[in-house]
PDB file of N, CA and C in Angstrom:
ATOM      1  N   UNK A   1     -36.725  15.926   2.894  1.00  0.00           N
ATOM      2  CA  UNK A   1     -35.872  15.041   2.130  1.00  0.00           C
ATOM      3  C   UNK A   1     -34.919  14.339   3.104  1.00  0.00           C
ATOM      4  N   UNK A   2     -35.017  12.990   2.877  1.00  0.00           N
ATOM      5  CA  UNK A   2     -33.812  12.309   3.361  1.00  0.00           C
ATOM      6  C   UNK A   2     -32.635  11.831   2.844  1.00  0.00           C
ATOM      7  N   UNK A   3     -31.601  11.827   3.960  1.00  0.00           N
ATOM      8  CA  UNK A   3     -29.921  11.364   3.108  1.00  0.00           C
ATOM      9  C   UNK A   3     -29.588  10.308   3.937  1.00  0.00           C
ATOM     10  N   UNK A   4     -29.373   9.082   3.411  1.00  0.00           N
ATOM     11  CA  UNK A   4     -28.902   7.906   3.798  1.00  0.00           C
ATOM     12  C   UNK A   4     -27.073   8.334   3.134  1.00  0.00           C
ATOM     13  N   UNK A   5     -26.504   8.014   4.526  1.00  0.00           N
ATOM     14  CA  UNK A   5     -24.909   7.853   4.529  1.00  0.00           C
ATOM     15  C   UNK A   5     -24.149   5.956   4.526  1.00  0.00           C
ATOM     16  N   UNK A   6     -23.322   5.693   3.357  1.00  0.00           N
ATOM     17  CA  UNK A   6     -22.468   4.639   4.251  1.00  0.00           C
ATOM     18  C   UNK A   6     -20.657   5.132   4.069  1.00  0.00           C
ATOM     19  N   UNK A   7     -20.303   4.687   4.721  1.00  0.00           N
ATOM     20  CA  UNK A   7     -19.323   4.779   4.179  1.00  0.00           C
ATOM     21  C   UNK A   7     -18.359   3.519   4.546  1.00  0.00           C
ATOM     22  N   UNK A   8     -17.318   3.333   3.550  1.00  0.00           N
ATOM     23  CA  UNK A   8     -15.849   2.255   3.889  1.00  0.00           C
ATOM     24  C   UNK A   8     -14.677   3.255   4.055  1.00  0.00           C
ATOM     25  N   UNK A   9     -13.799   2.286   4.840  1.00  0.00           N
ATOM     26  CA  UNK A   9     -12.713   3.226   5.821  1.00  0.00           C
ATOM     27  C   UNK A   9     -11.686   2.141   4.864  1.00  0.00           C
ATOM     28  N   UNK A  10     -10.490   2.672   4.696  1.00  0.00           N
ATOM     29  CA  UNK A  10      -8.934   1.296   4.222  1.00  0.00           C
ATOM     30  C   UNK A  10      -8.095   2.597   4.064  1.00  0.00           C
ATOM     31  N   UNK A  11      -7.410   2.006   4.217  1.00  0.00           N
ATOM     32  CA  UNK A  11      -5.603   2.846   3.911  1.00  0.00           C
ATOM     33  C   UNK A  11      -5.397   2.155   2.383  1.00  0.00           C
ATOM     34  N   UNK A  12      -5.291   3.263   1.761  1.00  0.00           N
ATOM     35  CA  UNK A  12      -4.734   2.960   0.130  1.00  0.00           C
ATOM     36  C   UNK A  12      -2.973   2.415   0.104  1.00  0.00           C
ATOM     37  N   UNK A  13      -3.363   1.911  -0.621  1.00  0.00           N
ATOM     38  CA  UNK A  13      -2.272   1.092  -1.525  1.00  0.00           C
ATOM     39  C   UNK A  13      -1.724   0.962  -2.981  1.00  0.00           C
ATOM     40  N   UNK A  14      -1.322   0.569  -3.147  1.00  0.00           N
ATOM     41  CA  UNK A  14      -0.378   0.593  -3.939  1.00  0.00           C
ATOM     42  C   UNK A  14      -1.528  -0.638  -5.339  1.00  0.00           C
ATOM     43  N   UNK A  15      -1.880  -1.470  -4.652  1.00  0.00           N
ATOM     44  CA  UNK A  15      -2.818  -2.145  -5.250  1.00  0.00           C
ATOM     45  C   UNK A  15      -4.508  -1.212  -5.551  1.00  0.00           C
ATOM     46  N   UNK A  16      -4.351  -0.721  -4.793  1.00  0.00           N
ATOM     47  CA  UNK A  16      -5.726   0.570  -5.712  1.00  0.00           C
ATOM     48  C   UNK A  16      -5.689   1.065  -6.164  1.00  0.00           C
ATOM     49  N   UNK A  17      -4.338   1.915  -6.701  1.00  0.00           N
ATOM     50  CA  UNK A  17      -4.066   2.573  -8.122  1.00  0.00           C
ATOM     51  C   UNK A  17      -5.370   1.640  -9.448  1.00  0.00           C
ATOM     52  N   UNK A  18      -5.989   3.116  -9.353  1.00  0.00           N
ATOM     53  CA  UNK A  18      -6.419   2.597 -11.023  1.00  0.00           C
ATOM     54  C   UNK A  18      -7.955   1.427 -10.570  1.00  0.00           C
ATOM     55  N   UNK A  19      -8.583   1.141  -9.172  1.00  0.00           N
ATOM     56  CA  UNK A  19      -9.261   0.702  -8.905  1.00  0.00           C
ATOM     57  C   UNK A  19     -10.562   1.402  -8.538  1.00  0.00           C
ATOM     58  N   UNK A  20     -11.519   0.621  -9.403  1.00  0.00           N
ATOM     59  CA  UNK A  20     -12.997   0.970  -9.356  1.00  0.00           C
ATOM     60  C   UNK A  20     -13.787   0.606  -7.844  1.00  0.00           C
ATOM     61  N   UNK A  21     -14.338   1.838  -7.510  1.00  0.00           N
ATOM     62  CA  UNK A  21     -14.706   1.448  -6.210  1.00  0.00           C
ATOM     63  C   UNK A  21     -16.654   2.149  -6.530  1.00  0.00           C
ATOM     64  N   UNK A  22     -17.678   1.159  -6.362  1.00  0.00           N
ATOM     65  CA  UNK A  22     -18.733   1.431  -6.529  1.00  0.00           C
ATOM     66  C   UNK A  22     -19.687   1.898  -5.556  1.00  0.00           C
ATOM     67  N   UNK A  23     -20.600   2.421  -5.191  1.00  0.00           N
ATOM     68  CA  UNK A  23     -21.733   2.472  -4.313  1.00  0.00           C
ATOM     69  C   UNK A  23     -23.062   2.167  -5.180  1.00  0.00           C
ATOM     70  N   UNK A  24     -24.030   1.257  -4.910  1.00  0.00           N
ATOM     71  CA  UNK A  24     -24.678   0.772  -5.221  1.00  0.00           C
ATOM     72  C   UNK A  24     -26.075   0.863  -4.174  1.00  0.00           C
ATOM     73  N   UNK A  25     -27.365   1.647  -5.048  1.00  0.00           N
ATOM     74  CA  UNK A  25     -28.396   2.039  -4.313  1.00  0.00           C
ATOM     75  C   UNK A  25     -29.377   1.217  -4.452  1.00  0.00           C
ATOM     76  N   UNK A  26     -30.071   0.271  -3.716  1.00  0.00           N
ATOM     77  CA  UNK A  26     -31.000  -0.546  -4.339  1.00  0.00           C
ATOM     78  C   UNK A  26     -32.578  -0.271  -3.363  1.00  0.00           C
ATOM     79  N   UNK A  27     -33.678  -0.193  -3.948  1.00  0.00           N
ATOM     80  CA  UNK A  27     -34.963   0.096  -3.365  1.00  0.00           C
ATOM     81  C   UNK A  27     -36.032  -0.779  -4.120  1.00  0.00           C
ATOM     82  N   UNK A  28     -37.190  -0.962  -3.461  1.00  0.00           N
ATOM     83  CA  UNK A  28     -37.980  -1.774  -4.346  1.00  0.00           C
ATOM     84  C   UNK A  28     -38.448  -1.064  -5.074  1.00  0.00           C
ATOM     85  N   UNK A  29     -38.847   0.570  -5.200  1.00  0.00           N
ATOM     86  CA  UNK A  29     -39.670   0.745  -6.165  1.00  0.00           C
ATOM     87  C   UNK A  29     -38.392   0.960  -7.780  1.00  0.00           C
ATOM     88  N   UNK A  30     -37.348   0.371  -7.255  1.00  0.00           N
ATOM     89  CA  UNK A  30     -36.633   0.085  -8.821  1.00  0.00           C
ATOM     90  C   UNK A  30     -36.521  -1.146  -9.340  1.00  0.00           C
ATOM     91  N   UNK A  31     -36.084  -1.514 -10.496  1.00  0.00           N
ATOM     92  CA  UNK A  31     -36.595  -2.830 -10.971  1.00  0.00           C
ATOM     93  C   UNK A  31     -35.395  -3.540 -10.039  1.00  0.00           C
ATOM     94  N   UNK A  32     -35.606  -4.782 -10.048  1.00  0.00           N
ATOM     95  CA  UNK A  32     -34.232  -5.412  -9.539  1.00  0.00           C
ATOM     96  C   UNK A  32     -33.181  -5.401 -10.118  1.00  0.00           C
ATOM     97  N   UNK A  33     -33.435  -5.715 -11.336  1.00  0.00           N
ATOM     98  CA  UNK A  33     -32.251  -5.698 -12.064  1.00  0.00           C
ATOM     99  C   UNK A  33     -31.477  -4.353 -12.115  1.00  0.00           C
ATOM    100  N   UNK A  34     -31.975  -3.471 -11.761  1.00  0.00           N
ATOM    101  CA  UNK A  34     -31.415  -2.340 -12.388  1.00  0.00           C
ATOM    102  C   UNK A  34     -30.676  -1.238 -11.226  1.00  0.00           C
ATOM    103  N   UNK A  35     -30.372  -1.532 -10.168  1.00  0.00           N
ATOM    104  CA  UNK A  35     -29.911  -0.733  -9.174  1.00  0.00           C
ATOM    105  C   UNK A  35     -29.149   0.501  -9.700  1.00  0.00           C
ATOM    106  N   UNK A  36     -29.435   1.345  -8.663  1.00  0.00           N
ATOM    107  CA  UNK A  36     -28.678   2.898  -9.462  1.00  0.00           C
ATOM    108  C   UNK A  36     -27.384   2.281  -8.554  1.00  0.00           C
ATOM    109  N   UNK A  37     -26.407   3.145  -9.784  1.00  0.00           N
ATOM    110  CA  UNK A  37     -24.549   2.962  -9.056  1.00  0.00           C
ATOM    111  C   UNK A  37     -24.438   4.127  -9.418  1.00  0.00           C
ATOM    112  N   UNK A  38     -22.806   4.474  -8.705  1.00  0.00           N
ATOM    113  CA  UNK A  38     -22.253   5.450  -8.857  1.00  0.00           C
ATOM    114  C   UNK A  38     -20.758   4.746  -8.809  1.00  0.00           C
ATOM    115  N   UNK A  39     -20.022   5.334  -9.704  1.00  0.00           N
ATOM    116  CA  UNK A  39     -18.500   4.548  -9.652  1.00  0.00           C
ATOM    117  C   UNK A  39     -17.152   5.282  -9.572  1.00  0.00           C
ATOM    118  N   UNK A  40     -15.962   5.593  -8.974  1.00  0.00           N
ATOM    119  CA  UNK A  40     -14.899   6.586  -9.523  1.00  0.00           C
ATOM    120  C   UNK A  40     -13.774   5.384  -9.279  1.00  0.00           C
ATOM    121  N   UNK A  41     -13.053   6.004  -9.961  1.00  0.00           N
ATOM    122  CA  UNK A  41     -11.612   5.508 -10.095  1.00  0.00           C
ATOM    123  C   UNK A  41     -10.453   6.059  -9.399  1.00  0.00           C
ATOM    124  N   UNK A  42      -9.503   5.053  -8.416  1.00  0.00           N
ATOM    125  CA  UNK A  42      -8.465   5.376  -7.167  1.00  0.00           C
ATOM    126  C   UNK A  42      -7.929   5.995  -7.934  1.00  0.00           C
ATOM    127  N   UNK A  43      -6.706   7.161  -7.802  1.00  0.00           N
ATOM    128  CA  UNK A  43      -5.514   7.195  -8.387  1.00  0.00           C
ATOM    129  C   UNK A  43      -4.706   7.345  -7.022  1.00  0.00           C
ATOM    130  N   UNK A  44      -4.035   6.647  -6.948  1.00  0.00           N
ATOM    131  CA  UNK A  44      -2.939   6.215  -5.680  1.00  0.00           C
ATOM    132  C   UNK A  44      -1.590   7.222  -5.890  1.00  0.00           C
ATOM    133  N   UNK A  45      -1.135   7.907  -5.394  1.00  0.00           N
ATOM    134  CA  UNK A  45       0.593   8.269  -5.354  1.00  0.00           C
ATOM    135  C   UNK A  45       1.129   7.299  -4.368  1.00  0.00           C
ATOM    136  N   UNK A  46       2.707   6.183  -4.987  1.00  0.00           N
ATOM    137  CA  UNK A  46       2.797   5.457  -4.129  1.00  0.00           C
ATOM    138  C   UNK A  46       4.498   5.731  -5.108  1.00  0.00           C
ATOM    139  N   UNK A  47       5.848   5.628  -4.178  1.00  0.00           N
ATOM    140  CA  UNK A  47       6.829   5.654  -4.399  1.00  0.00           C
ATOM    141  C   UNK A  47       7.714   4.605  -5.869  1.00  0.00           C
ATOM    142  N   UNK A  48       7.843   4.199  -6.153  1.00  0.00           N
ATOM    143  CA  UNK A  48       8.372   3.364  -7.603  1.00  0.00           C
ATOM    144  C   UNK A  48       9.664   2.248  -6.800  1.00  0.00           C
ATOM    145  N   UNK A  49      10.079   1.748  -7.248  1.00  0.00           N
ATOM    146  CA  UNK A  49      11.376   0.460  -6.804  1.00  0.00           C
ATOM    147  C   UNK A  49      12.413   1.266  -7.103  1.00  0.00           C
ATOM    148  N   UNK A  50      13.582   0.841  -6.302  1.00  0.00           N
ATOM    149  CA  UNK A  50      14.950   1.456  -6.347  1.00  0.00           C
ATOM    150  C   UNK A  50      15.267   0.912  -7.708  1.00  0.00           C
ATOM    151  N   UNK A  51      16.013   1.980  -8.450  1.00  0.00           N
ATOM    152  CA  UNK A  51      16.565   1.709  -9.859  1.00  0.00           C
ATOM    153  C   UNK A  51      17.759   0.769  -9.801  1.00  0.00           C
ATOM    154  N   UNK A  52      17.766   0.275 -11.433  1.00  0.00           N
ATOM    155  CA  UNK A  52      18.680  -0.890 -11.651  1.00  0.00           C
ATOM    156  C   UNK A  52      19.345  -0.402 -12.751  1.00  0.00           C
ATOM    157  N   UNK A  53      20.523  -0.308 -13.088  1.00  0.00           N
ATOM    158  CA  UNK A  53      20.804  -0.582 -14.319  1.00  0.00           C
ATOM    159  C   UNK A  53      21.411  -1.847 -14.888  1.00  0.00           C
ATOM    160  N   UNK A  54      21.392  -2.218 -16.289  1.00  0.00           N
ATOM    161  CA  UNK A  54      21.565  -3.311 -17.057  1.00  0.00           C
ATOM    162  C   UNK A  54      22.359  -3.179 -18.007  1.00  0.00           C
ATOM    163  N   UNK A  55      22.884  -3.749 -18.976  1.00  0.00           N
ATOM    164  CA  UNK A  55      24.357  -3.619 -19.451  1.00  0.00           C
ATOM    165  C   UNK A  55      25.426  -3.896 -19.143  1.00  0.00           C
ATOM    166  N   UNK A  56      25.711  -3.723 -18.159  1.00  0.00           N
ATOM    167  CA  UNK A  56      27.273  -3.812 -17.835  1.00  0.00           C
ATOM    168  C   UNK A  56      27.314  -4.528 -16.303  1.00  0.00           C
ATOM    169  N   UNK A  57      27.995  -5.460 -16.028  1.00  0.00           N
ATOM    170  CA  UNK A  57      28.275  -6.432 -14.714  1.00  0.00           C
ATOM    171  C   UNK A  57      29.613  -5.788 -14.137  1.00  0.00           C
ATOM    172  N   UNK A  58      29.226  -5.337 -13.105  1.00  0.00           N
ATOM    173  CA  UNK A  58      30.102  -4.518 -11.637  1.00  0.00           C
ATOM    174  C   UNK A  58      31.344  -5.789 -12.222  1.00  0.00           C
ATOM    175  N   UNK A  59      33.005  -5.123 -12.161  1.00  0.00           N
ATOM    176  CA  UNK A  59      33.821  -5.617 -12.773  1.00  0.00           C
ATOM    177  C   UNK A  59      34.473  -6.201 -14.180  1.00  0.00           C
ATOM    178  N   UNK A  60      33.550  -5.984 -15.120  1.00  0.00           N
ATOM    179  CA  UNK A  60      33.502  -6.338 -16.063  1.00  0.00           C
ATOM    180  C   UNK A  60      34.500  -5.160 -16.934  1.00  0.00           C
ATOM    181  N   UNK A  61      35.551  -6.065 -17.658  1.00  0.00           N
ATOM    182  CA  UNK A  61      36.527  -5.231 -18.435  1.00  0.00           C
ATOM    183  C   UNK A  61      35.629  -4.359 -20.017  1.00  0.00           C
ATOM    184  N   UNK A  62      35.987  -3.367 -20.688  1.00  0.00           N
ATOM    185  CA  UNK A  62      35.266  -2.903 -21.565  1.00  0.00           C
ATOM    186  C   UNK A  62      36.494  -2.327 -21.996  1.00  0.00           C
ATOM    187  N   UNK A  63      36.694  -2.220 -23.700  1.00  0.00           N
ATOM    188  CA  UNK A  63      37.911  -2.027 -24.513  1.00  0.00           C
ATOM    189  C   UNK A  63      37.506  -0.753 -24.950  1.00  0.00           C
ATOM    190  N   UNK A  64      38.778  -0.142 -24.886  1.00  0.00           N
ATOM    191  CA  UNK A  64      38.418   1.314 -25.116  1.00  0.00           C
ATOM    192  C   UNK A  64      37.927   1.438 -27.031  1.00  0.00           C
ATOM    193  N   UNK A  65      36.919   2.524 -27.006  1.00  0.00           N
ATOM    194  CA  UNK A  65      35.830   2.317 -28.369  1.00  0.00           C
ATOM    195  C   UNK A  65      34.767   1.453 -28.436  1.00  0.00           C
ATOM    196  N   UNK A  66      34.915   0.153 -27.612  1.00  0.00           N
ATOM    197  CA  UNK A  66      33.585  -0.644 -27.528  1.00  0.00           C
ATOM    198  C   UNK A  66      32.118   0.547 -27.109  1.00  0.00           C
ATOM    199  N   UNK A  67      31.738   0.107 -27.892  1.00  0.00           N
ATOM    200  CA  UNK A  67      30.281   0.601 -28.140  1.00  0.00           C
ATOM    201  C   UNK A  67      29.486   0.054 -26.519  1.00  0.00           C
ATOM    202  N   UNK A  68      28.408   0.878 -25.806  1.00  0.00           N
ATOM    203  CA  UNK A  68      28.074   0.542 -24.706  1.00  0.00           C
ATOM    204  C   UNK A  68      26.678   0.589 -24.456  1.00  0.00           C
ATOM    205  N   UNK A  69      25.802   0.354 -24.071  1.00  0.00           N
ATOM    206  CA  UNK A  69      24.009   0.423 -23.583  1.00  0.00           C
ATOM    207  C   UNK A  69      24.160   0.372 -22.496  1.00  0.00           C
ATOM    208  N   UNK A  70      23.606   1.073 -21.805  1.00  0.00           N
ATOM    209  CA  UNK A  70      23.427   0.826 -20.681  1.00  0.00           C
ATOM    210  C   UNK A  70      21.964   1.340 -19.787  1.00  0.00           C
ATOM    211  N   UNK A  71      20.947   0.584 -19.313  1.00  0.00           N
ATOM    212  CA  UNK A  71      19.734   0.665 -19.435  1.00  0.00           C
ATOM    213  C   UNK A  71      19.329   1.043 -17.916  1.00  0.00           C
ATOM    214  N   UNK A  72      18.843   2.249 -17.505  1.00  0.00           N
ATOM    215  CA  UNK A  72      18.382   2.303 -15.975  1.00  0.00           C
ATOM    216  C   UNK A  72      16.479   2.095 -15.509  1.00  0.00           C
ATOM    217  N   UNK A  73      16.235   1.143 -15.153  1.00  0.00           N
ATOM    218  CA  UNK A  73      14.915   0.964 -14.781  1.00  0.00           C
ATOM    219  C   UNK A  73      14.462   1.109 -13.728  1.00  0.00           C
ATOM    220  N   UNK A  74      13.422   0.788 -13.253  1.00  0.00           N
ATOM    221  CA  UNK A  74      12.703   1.229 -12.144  1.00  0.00           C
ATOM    222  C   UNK A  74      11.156   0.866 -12.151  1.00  0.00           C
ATOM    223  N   UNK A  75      10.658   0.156 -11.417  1.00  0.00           N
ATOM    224  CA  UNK A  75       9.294  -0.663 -11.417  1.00  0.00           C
ATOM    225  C   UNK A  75       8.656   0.316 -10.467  1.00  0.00           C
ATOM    226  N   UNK A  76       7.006   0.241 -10.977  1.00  0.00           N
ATOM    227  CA  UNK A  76       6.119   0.533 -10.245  1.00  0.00           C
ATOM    228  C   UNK A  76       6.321   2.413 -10.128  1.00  0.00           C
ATOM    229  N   UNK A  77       5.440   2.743  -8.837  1.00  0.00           N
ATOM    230  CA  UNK A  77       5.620   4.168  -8.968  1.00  0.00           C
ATOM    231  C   UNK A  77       4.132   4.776  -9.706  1.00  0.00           C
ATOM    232  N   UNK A  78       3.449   5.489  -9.227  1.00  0.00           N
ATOM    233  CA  UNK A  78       2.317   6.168  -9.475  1.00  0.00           C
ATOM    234  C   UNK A  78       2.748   8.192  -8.705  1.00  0.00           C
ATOM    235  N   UNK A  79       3.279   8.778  -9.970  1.00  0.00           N
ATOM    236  CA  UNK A  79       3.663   8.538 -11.430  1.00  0.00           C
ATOM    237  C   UNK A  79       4.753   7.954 -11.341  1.00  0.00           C
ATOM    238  N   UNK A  80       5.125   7.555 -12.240  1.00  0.00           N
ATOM    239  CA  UNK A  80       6.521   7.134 -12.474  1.00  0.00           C
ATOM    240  C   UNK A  80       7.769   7.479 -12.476  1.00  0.00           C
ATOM    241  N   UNK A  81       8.869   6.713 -12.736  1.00  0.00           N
ATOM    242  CA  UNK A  81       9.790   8.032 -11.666  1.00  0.00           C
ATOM    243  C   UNK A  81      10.903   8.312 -13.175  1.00  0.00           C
ATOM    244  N   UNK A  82      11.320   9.371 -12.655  1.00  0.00           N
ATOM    245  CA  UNK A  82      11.836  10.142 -13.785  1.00  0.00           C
ATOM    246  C   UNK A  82      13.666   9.585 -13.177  1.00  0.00           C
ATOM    247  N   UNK A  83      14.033   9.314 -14.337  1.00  0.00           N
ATOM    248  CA  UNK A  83      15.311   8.435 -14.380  1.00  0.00           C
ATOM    249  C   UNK A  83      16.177   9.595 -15.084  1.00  0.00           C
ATOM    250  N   UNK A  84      17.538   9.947 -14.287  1.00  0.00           N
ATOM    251  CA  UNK A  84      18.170  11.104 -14.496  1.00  0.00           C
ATOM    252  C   UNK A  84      19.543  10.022 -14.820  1.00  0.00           C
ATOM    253  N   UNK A  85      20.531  10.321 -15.517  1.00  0.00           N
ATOM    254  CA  UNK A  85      22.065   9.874 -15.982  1.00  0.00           C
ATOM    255  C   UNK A  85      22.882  10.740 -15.338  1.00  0.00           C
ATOM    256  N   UNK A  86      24.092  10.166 -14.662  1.00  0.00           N
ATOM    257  CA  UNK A  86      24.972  10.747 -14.038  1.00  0.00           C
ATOM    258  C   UNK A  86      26.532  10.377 -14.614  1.00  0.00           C
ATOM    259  N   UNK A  87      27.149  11.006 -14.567  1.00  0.00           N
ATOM    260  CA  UNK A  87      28.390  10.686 -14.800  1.00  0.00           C
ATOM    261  C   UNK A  87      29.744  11.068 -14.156  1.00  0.00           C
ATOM    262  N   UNK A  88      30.247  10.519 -12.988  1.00  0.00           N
ATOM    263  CA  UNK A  88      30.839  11.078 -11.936  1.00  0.00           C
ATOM    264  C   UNK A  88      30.297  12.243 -11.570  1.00  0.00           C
ATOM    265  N   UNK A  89      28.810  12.060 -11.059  1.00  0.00           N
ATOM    266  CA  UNK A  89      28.563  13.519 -10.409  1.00  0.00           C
ATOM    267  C   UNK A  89      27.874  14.017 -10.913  1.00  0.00           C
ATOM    268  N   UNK A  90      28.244  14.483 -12.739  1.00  0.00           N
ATOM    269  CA  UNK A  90      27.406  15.728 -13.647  1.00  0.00           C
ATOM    270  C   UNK A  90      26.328  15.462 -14.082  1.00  0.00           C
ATOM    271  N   UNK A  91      25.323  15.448 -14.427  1.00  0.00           N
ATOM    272  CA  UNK A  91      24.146  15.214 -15.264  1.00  0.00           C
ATOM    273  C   UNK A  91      24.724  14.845 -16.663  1.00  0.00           C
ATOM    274  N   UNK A  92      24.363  13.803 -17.394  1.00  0.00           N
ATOM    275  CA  UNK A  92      24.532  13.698 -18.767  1.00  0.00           C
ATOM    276  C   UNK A  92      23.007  13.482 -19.512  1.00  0.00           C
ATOM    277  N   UNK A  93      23.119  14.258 -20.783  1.00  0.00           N
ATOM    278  CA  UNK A  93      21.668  14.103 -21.777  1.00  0.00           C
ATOM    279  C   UNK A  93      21.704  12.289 -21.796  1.00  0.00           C
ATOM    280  N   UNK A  94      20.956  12.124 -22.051  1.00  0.00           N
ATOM    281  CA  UNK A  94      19.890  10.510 -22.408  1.00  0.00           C
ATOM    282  C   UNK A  94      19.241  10.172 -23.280  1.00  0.00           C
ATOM    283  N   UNK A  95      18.764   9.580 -23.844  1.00  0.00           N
ATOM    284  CA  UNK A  95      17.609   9.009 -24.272  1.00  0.00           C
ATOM    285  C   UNK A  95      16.582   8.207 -23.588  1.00  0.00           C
ATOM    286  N   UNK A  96      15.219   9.407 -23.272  1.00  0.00           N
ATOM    287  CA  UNK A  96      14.536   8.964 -22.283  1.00  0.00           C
ATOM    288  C   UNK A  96      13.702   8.076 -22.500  1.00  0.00           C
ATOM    289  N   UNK A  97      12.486   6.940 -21.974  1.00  0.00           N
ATOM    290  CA  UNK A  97      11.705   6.581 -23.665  1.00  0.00           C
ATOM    291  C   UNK A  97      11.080   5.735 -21.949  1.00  0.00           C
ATOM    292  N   UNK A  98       9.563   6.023 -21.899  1.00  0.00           N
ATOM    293  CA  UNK A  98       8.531   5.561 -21.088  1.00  0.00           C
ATOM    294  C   UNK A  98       8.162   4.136 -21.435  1.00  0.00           C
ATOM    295  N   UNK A  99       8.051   3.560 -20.239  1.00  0.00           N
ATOM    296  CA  UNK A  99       7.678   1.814 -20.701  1.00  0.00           C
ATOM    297  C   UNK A  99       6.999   1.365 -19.804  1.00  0.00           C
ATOM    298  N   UNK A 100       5.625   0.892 -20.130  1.00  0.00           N
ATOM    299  CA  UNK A 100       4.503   0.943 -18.993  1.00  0.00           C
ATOM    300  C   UNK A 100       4.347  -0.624 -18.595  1.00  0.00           C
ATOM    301  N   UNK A 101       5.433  -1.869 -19.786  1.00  0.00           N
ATOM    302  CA  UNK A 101       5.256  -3.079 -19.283  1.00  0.00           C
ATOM    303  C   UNK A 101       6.563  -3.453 -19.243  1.00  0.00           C
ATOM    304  N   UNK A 102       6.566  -4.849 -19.430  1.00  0.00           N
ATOM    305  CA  UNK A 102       7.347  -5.535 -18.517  1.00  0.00           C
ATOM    306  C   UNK A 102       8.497  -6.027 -19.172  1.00  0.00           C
ATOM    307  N   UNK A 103       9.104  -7.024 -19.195  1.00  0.00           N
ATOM    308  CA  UNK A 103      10.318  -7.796 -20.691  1.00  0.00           C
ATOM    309  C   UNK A 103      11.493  -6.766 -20.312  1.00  0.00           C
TER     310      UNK A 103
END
């Protein structure tokens, strides 16, 4: 029995998350149309964007009782990055809530 080898060499990225990468066997005694494949799917670990929060503009006065939102995000990231609330220092509970697009 024989084993035919190929192989491709790349440094993963951030853009191959989630990318189909095929090998494709073709011989004459198969039809043309019909080449055997084999297919798997990248899963990349790649770091996420430095977080932002939204709500509130650095200097901005706020009246004591005004009601407040204040939103911490973070793009990209394979997995995604887990967004912790601080409050001088301490950990504060949240409302956590996963968002896989964009707006």
């Amino acid at each position: 029995m024989y084993y035919f080898v190929t192989r491709v060499h790349f440094k993963a990225a951030a853009e191959d998350d989630y990318a189909d990468f095929t090998c494709e066997a073709r011989h004459e005694a198969l039809h043309r149309d019909m080449p055997m494949r084999n297919t798997v799917q990248l899963s990349v670990l790649y770091p996420p964007g430095a977080p932002y929060i939204e709500g509130y503009a650095e200097g901005e006065t706020v009246r004591r009782g005004q009601s407040l939102e204040l939103v911490c995000r973070s793009r990209g990231g394979n997995p995604p990055a887990q967004l912790i609330w601080y409050k001088n220092g301490e950990q504060i509970r949240m409302a956590y809530r996963y968002v896989l697009c964009c707006s």
